[in-house]
Protein backbone atom coordinates (compact mmCIF):
# COMPACT_ATOMS: atom_id res chain seq x y z
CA UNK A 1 0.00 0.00 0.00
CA UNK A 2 2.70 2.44 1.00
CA UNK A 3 4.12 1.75 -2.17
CA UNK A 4 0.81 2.76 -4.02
CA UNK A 5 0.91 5.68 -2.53
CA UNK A 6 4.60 6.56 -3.04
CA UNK A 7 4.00 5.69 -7.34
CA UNK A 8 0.90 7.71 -7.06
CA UNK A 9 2.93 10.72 -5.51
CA UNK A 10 5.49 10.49 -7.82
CA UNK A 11 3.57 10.43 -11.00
CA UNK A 12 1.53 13.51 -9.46
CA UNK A 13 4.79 15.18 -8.67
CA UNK A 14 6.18 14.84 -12.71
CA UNK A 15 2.65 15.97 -14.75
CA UNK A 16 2.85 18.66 -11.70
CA UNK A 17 6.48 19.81 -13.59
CA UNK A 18 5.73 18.87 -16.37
CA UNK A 19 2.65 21.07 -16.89
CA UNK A 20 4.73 24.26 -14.79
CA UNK A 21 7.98 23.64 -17.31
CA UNK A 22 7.44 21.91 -20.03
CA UNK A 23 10.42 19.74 -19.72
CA UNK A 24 11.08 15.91 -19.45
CA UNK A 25 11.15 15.55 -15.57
CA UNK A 26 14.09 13.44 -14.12
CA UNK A 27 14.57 11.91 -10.57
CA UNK A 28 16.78 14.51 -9.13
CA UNK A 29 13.42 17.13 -9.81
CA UNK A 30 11.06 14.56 -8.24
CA UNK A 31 13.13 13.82 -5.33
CA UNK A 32 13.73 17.97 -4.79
CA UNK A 33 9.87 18.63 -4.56
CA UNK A 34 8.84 15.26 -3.09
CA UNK A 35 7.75 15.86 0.83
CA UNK A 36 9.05 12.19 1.64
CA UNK A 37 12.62 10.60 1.65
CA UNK A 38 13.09 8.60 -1.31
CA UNK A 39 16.32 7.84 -3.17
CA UNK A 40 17.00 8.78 -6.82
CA UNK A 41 17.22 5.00 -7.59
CA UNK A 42 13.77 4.40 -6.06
CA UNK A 43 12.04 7.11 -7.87
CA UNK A 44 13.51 5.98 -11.23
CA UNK A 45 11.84 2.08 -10.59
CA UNK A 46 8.78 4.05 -9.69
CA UNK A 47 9.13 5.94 -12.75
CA UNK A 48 10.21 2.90 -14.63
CA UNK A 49 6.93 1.03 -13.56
CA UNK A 50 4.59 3.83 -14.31
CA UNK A 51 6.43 4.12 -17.89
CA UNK A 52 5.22 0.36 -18.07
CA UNK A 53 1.74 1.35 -16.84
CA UNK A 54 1.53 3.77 -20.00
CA UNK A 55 1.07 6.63 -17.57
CA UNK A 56 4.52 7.82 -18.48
CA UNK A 57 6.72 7.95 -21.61
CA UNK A 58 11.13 8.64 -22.67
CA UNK A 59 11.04 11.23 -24.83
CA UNK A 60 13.71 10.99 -27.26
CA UNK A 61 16.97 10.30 -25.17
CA UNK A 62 16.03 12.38 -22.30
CA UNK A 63 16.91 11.03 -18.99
CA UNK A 64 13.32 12.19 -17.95
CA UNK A 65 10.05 11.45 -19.09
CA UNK A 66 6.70 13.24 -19.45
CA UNK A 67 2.83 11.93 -19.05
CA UNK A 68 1.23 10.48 -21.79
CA UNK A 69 -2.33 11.05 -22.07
CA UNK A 70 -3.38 8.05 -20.25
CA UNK A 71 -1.44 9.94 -16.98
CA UNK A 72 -2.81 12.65 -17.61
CA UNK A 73 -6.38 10.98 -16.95
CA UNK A 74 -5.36 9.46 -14.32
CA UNK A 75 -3.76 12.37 -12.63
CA UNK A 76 -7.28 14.41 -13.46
CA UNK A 77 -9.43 11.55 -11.77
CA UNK A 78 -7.44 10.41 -8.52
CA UNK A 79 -6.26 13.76 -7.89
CA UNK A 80 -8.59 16.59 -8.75
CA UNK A 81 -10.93 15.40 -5.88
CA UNK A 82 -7.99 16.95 -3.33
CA UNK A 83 -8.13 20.32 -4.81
CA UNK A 84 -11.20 22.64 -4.72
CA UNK A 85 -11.85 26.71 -4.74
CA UNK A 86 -11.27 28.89 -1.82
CA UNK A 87 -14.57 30.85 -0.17
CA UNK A 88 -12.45 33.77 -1.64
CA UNK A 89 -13.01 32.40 -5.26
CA UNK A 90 -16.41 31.26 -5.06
CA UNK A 91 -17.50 34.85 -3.61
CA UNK A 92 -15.76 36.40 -6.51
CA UNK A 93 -17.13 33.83 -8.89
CA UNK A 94 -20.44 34.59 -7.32
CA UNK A 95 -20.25 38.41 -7.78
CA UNK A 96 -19.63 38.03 -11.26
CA UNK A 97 -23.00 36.09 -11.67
CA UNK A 98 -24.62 39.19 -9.50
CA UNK A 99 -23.24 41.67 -12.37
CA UNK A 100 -24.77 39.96 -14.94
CA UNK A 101 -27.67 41.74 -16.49
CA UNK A 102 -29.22 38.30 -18.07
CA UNK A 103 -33.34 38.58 -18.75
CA UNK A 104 -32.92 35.11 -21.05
CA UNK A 105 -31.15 31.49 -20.12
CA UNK A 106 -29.47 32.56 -23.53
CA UNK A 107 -27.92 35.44 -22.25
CA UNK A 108 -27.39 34.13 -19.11
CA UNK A 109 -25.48 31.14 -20.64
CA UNK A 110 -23.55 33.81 -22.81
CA UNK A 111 -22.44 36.13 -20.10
CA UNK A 112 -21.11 32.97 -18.39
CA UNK A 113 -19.17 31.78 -20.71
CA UNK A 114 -17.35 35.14 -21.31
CA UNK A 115 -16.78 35.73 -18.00
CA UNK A 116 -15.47 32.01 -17.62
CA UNK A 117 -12.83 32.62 -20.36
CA UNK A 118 -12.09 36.05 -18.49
CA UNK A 119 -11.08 34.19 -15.13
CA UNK A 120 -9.46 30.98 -16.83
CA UNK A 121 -7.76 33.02 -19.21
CA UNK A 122 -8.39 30.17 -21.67
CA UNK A 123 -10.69 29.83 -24.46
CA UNK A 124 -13.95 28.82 -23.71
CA UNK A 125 -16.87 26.91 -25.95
CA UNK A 126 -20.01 27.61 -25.04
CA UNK A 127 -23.08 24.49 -25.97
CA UNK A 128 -26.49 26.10 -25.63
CA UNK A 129 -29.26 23.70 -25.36
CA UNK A 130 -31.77 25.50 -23.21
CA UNK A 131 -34.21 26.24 -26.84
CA UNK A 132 -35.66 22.64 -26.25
CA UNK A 133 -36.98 24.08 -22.79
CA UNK A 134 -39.07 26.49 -24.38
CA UNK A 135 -42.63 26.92 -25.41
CA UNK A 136 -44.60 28.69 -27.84
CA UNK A 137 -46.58 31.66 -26.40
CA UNK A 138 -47.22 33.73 -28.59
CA UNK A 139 -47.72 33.47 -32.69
CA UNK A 140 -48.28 36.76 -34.86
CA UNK A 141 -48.70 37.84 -38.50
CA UNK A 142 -47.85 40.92 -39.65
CA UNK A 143 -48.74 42.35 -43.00
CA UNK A 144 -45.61 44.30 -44.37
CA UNK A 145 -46.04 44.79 -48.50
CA UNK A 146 -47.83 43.20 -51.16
CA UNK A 147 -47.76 39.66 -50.39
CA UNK A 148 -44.95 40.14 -47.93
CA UNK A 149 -45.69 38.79 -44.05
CA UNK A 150 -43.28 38.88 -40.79
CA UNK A 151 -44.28 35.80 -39.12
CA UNK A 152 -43.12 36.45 -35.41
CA UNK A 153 -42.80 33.55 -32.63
CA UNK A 154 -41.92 34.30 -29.04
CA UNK A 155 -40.85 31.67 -26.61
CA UNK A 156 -41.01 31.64 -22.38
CA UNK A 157 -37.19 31.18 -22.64
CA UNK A 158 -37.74 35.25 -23.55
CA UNK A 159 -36.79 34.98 -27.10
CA UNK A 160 -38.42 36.34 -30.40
CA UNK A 161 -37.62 35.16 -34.01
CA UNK A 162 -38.75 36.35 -36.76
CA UNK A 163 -39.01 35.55 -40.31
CA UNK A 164 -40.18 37.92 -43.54
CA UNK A 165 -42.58 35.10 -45.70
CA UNK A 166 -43.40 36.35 -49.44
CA UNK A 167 -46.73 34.79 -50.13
CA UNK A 168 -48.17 33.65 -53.65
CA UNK A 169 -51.89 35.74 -52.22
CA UNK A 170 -52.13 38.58 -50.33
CA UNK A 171 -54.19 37.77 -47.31
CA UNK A 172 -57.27 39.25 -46.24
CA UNK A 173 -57.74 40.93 -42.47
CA UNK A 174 -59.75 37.89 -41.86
CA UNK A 175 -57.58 35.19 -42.92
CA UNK A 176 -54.62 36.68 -40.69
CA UNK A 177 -57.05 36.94 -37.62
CA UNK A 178 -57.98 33.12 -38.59
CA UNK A 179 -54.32 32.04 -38.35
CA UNK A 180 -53.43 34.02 -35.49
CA UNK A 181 -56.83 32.60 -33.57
CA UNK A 182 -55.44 29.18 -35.32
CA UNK A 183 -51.90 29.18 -34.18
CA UNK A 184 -53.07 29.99 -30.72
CA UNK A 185 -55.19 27.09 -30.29
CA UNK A 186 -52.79 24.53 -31.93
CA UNK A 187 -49.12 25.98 -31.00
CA UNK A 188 -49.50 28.16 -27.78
CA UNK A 189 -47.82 26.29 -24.74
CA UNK A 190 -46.40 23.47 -27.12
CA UNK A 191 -42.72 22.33 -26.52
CA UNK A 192 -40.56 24.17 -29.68
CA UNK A 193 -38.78 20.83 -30.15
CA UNK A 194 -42.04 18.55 -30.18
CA UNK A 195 -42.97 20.43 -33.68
CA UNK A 196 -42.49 17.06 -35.66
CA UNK A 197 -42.88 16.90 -39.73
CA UNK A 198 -45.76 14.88 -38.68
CA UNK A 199 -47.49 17.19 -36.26
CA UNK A 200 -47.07 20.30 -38.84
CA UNK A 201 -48.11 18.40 -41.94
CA UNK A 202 -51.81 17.57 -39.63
CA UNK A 203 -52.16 21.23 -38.47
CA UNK A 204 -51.58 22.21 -42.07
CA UNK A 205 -54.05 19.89 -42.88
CA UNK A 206 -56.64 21.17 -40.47
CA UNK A 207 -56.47 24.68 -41.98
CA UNK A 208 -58.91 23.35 -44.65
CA UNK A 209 -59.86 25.67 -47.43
CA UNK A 210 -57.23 27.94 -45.90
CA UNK A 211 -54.16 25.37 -46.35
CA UNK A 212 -53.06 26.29 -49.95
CA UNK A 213 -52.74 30.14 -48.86
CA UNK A 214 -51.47 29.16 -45.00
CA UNK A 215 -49.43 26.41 -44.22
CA UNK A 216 -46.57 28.04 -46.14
CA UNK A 217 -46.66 30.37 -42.32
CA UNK A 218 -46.92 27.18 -40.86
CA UNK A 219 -43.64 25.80 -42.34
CA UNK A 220 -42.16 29.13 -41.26
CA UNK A 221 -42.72 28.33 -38.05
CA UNK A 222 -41.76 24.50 -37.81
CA UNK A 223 -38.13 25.90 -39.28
CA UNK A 224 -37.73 28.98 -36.59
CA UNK A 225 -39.23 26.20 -34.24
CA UNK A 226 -36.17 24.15 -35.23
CA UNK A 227 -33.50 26.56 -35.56
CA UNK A 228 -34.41 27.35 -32.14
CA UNK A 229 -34.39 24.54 -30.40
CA UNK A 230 -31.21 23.87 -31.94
CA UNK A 231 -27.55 23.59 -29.95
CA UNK A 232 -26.23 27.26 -29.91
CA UNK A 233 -22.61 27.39 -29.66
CA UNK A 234 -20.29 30.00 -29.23
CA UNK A 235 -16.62 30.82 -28.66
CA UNK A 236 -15.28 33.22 -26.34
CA UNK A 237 -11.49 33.85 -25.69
CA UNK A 238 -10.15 33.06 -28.72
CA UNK A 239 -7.29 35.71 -28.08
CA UNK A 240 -6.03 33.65 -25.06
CA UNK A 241 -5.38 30.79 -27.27
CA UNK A 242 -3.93 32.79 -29.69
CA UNK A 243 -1.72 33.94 -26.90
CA UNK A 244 -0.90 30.15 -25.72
CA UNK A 245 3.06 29.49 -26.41
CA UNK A 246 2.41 25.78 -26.03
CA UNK A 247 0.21 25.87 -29.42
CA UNK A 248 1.75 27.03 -32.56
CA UNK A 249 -0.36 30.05 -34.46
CA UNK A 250 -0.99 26.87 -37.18
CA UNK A 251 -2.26 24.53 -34.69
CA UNK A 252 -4.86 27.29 -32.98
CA UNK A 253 -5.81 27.93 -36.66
CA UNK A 254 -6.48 24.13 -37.22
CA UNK A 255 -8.51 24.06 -33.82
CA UNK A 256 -10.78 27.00 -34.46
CA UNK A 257 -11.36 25.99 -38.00
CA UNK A 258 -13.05 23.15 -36.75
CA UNK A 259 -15.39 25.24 -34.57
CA UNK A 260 -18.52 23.54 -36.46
CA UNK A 261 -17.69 20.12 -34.38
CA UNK A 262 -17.86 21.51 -31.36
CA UNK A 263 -21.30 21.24 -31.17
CA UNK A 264 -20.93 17.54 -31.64
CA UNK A 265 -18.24 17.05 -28.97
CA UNK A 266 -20.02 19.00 -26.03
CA UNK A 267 -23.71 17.78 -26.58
CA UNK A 268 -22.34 13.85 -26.41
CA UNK A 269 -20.41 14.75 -23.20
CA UNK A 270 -21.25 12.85 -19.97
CA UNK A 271 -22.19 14.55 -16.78
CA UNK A 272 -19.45 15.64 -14.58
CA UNK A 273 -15.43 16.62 -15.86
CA UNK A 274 -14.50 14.73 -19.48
CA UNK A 275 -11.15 15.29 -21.04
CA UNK A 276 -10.61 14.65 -25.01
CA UNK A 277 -7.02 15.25 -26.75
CA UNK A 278 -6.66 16.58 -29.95
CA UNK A 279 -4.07 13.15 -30.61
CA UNK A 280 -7.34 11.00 -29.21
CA UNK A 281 -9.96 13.03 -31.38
CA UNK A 282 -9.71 13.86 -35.07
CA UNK A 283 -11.58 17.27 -34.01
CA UNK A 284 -9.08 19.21 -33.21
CA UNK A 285 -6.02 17.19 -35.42
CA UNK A 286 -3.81 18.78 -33.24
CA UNK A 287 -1.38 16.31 -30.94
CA UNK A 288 -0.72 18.56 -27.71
CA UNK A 289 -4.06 20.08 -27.75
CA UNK A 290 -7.31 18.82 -25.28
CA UNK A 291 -10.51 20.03 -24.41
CA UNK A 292 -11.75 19.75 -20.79
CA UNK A 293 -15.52 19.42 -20.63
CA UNK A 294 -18.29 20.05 -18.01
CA UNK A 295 -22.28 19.87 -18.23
CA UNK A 296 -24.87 22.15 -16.79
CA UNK A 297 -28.36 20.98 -16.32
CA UNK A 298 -31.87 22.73 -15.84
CA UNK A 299 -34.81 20.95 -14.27
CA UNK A 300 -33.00 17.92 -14.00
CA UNK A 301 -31.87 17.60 -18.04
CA UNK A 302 -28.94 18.51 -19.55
CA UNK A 303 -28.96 22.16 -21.04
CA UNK A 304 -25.44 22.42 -22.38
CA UNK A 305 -22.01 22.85 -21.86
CA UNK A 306 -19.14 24.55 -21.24
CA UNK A 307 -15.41 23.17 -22.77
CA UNK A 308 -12.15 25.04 -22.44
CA UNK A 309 -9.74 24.55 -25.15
CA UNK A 310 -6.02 24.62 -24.56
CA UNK A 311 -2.53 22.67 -24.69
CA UNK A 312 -2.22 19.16 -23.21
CA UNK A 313 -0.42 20.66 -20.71
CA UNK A 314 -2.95 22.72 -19.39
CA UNK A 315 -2.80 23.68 -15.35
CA UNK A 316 -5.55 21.23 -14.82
CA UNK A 317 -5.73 21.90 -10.61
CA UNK A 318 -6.67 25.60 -11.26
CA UNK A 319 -8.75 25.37 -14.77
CA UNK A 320 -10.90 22.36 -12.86
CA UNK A 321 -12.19 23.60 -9.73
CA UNK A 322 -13.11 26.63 -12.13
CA UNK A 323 -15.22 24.75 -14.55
CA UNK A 324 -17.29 22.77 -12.03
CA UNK A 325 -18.03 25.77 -10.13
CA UNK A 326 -19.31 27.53 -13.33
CA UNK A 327 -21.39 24.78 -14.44
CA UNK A 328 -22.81 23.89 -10.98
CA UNK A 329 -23.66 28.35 -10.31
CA UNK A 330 -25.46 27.60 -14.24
CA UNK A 331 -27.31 24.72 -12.99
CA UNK A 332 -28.68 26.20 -9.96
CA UNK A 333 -29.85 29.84 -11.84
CA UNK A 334 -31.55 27.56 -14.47
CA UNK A 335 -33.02 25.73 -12.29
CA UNK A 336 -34.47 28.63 -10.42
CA UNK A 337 -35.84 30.33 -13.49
CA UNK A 338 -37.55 26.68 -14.11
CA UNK A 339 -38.91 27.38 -10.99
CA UNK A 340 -40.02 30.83 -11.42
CA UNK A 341 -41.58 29.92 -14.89
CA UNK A 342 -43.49 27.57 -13.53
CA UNK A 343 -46.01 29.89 -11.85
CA UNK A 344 -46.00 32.52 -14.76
CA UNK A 345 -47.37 32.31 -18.07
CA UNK A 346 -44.95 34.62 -19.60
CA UNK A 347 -41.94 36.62 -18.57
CA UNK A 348 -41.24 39.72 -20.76
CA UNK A 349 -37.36 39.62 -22.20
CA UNK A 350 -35.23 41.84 -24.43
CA UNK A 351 -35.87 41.19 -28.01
CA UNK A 352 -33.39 38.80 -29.87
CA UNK A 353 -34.53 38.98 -33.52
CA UNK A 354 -33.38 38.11 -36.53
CA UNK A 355 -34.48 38.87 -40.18
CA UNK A 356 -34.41 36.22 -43.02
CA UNK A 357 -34.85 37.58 -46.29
């Protein structure tokens, strides 16, 4: 056992260096920081073994040697438990939330995430999945030029799309009341994610002698519907990575390119901390790079994520305690706004429009 213990602390003790130098870390180094008495010949068969573990590697001819990715893992899961934020850091973490002006779970989610790059100083992807939350409660048509409509949908998550439809008819006064009393029946308080091909093609359907001049409103709304309830993601920070000297300006090129699969990465991560490498996962296609991911949930579902992006040899004890603290202060706003929701029909938000031609 004491020899579990004395492996474990010595494998801590070279990522430790590794990630603070950058250098292959030899015994002399390990037995200088080590709290313990150990001999340099100890610590090398201790080294030796974890080489044969695969939690170290020998780069090149170096007398030292350097985690793999494998250590790194297991460095992230048997030791980040030990380190956690001060009461210092969580009350300046929770001031930060206090200064943020946030009338929407989008914005809210938004303002996190920059601040989160802000304090990390790394960059930060944002995964927005709080649009499945909402409902439809409210539906309008309004008349803007010959045969031109702005079809308007507002959600309780506080948002409002809208979309400029070009008819083949001009409607009449009455036909626009009749959709508006029509999509209030049929769409108010439905999900925005439960608008199935199925479930539009029957309310189309059921707009009778109406349908030829209608449902093309109708398909306007099953696409903002979707668009909507969509992942949002965004990046914020991008100038700290550019700023990394562990990631050449080619490699942080090659990362952000690949922004589009981010979206993939963070809505398939698990709850809790996850860890991909850029050697591991042909997202990034960069060797030394990783991506350290953390959930946030609202009314008990997953609502997105957060994932900083960095070098391999990213200081994982201070970006860590960070993330989870982030993504638990998320969780619990959400999940108050679920709350407060629940007892009002609507809440008023700023408007967050956008035109499609």
């Amino acid at each position: 056992m004491e020899m579990e213990k004395r492996a474990l602390k010595i494998l801590e003790t070279v990522v430790d260096e590794y990630i603070r130098t950058g250098e292959p870390v030899g015994s002399k180094t390990v037995q200088e920081k080590l709290s313990m008495k150990i001999s340099s010949a100890t610590i090398r068969n201790e080294m030796a073994m974890l080489e044969q573990l695969g939690y170290l590697e020998h780069p090149h001819t170096s007398a030292g040697r350097v985690p793999t990715f494998s250590g790194y893992r297991f460095y992230i899961e048997n030791f980040m438990p030990e380190h956690r934020l001060s009461d210092e850091e969580k009350l300046r973490i929770d001031e930060i939330f206090e200064d943020i002006d946030a009338d929407t779970d989008d914005r809210l989610i938004e303002e996190a995430g920059r601040a989160l790059s802000e304090i990390t100083k790394c960059a930060i992807v944002t995964a927005n999945e709080t649009g499945k939350f909402s409902v439809i409660t409210k539906v309008e048509v309004i008349p803007t030029g010959r045969r031109m409509y702005v079809l308007l949908l507002v959600t309780s998550g506080g948002s409002i799309k809208n979309r400029v439809c070009r008819l083949q008819f001009d409607l009449t006064g009455e036909q626009v009341d009749f959709f508006t009393r029509f999509a209030d029946e049929n769409l108010t308080g439905l999900n925005i994610d439960s608008l199935s091909d199925d479930l539009m093609e029957s309310l189309s359907a059921a707009l009778g002698s109406y349908m030829m001049m209608l449902s093309p409103l109708m398909k306007g709304i099953a696409e903002m519907s979707a668009e909507m309830a969509k992942d949002q993601v965004s990046v914020n920070g991008e100038a700290n990575l550019i700023a990394c000297d562990q990631l050449q300006s080619r490699e942080i090129a090659t990362i952000l390119s690949n922004r589009e699969r981010f979206s993939e990465i963070l809505s398939g991560a698990f709850s809790g901390i996850n860890i991909l490498f850029g050697e591991e996962n042909q997202t990034f296609v960069v060797s030394n790079s990783s991506m350290i991911t953390s959930s946030f949930e609202k009314d008990g579902q997953k609502a997105g994520s957060f994932g900083v992006i960095g070098p391999a040899r990213i200081d994982y004890k201070r970006i860590i305690p960070y993330l989870e603290y982030f993504s638990d202060k998320i969780t619990d706003l959400l999940s108050e706004d679920a709350e407060e929701t629940a007892f009002a029909e609507y809440l008023p938000a700023e408007k967050e429009a956008e035109d499609f031609e």
